[in-house]
N, C-alpha and C. Protein backbone atom coordinates (compact mmCIF):
# COMPACT_ATOMS: atom_id res chain seq x y z
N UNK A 1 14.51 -0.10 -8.95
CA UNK A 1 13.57 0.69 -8.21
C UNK A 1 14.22 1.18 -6.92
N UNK A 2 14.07 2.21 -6.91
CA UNK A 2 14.62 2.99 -5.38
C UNK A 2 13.99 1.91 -4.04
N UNK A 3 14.56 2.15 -3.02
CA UNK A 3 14.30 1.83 -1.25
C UNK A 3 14.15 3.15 -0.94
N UNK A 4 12.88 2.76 -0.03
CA UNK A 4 12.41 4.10 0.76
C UNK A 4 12.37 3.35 1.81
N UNK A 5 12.75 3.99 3.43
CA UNK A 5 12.66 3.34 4.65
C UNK A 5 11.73 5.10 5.37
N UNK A 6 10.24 4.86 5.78
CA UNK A 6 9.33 5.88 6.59
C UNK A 6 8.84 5.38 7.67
N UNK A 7 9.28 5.86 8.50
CA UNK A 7 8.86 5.82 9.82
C UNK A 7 7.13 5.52 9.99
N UNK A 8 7.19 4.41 11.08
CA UNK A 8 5.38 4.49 11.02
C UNK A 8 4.77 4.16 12.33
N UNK A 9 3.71 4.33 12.36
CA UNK A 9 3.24 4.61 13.47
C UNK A 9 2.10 3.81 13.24
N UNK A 10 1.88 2.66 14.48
CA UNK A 10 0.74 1.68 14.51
C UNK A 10 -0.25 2.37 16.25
N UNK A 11 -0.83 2.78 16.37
CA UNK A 11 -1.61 2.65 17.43
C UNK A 11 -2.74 1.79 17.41
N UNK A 12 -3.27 1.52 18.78
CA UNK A 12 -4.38 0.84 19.19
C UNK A 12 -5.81 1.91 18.76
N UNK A 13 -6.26 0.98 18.18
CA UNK A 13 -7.50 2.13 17.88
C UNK A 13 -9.08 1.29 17.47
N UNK A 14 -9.73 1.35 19.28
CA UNK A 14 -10.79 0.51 19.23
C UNK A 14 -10.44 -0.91 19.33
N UNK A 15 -11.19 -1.23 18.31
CA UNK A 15 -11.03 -2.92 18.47
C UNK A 15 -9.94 -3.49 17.60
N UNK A 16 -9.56 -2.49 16.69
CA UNK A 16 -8.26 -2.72 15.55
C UNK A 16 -7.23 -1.83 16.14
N UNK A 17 -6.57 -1.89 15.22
CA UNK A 17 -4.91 -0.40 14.60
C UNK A 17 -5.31 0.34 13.39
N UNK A 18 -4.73 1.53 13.95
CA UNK A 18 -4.47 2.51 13.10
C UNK A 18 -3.10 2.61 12.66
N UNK A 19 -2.86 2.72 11.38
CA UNK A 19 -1.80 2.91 11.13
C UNK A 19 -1.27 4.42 10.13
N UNK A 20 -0.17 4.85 10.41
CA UNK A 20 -0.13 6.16 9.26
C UNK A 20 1.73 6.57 9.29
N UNK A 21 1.81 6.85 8.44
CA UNK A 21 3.14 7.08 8.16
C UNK A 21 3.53 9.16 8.32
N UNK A 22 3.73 9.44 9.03
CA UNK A 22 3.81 10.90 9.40
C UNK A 22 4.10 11.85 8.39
N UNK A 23 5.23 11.10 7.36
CA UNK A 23 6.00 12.15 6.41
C UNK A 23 5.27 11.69 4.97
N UNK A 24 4.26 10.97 4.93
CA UNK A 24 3.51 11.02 3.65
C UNK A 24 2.06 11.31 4.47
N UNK A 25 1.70 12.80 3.93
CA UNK A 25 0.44 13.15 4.31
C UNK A 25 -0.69 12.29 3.28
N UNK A 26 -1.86 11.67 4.28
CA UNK A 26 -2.49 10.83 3.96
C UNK A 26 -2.72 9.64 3.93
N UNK A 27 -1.17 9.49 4.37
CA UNK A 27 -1.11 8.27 4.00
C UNK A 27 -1.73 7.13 5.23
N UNK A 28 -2.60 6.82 5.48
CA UNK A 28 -3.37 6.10 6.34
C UNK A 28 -3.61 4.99 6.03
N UNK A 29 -3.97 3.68 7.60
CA UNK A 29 -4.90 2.44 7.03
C UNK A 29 -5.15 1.83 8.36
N UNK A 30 -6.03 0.79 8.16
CA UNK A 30 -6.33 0.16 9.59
C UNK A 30 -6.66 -1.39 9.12
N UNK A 31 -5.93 -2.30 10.55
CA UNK A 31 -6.24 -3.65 10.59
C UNK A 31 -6.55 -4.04 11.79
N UNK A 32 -6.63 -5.67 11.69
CA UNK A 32 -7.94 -6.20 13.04
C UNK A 32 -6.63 -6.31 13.78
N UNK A 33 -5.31 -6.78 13.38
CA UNK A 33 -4.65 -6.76 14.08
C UNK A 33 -2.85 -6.02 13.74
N UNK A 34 -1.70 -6.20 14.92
CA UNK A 34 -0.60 -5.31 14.60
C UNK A 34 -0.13 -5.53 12.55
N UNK A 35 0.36 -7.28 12.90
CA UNK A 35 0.10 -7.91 12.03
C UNK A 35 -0.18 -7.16 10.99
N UNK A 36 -1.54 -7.12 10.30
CA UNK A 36 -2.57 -6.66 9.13
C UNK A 36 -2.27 -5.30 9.25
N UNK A 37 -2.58 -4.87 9.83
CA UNK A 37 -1.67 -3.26 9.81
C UNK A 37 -0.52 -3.13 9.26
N UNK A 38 0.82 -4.13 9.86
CA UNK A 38 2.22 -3.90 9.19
C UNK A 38 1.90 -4.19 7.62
N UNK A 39 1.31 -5.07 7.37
CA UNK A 39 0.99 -5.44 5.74
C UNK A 39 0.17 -4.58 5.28
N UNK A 40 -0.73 -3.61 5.68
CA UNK A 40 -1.98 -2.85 4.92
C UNK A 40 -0.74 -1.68 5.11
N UNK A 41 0.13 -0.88 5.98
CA UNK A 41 0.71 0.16 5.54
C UNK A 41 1.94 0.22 4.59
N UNK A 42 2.49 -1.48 4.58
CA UNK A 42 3.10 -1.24 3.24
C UNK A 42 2.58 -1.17 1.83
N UNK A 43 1.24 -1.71 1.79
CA UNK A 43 0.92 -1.30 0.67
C UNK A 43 0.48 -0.13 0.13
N UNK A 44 0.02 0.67 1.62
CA UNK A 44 -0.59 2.26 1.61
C UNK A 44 0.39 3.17 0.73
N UNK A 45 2.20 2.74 1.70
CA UNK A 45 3.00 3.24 1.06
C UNK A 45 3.56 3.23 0.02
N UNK A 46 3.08 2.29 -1.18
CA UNK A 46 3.64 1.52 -2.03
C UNK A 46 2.71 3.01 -3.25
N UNK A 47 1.09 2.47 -2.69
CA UNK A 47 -0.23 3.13 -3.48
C UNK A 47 0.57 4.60 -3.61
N UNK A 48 0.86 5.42 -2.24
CA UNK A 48 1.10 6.29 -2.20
C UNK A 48 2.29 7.42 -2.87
N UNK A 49 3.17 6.42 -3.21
CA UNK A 49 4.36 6.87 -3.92
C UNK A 49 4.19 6.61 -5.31
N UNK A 50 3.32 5.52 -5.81
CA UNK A 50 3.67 5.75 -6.86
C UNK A 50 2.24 6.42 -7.57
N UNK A 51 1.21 6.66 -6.70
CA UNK A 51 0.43 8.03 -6.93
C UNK A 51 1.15 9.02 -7.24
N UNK A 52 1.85 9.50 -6.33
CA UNK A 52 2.17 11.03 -6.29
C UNK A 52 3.33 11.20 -7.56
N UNK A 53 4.03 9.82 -7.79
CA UNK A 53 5.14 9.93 -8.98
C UNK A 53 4.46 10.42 -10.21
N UNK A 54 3.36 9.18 -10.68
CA UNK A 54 2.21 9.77 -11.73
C UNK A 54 2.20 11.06 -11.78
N UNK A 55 1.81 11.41 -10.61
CA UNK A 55 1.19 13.03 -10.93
C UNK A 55 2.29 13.93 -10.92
N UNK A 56 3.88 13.58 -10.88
CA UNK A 56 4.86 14.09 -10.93
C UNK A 56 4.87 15.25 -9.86
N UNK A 57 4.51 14.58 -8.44
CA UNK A 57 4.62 15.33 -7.30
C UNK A 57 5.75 14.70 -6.19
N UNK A 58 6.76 15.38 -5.83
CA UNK A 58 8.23 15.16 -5.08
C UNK A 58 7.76 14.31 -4.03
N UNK A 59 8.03 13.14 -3.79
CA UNK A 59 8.04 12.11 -3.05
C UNK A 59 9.16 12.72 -1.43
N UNK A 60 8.88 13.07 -0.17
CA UNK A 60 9.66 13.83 0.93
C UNK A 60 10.77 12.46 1.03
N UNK A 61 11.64 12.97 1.58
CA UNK A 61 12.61 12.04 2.08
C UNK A 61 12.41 11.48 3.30
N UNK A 62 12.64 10.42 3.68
CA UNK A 62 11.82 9.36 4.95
C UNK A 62 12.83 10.19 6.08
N UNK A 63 12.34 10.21 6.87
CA UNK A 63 12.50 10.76 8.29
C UNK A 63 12.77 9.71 9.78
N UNK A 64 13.51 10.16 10.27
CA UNK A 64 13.25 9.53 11.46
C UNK A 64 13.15 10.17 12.93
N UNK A 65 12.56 11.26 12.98
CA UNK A 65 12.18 12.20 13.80
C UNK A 65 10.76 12.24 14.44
C-alpha cells in the first residue's frame, strides 16, 4: 500500500478541535481534545482516499505549502 504524508491543520474550535487537511477537499473532523483529533484525522484521511480510489477519482499529491 502506498504512504501518503498531508499536511494538517488542528485548530482550537470552542470547547474541542477542528481538524482538516487542506489538500483533500472535505476532508474534515473534530475532537474533545489535540489528541482525538490527531486520531479522528487519520482516519478521515484513510475514509477519504480510499473513497475517492473507489470512485476512481485522482488522489492530489500531499503538499507542504
Amino acid at each position: 500500500m502506498k504512504q501518503f504524508s498531508f499536511r494538517t491543520i488542528i485548530q482550537k474550535d470552542g470547547k474541542g478541535y477542528h481538524g482538516f487537511v487542506p489538500s483533500l477537499p472535505g476532508c474534515h473532523t473534530y475532537g474533545n481534545s489535540i489528541a482525538e483529533t490527531r486520531k479522528n484525522i487519520k482516519e478521515a484521511v484513510t475514509g477519504w482516499i480510499e473513497a475517492n480510489q473507489e470512485l476512481g477519482w485522482k488522489i492530489p499529491h500531499p503538499t507542504l505549502a
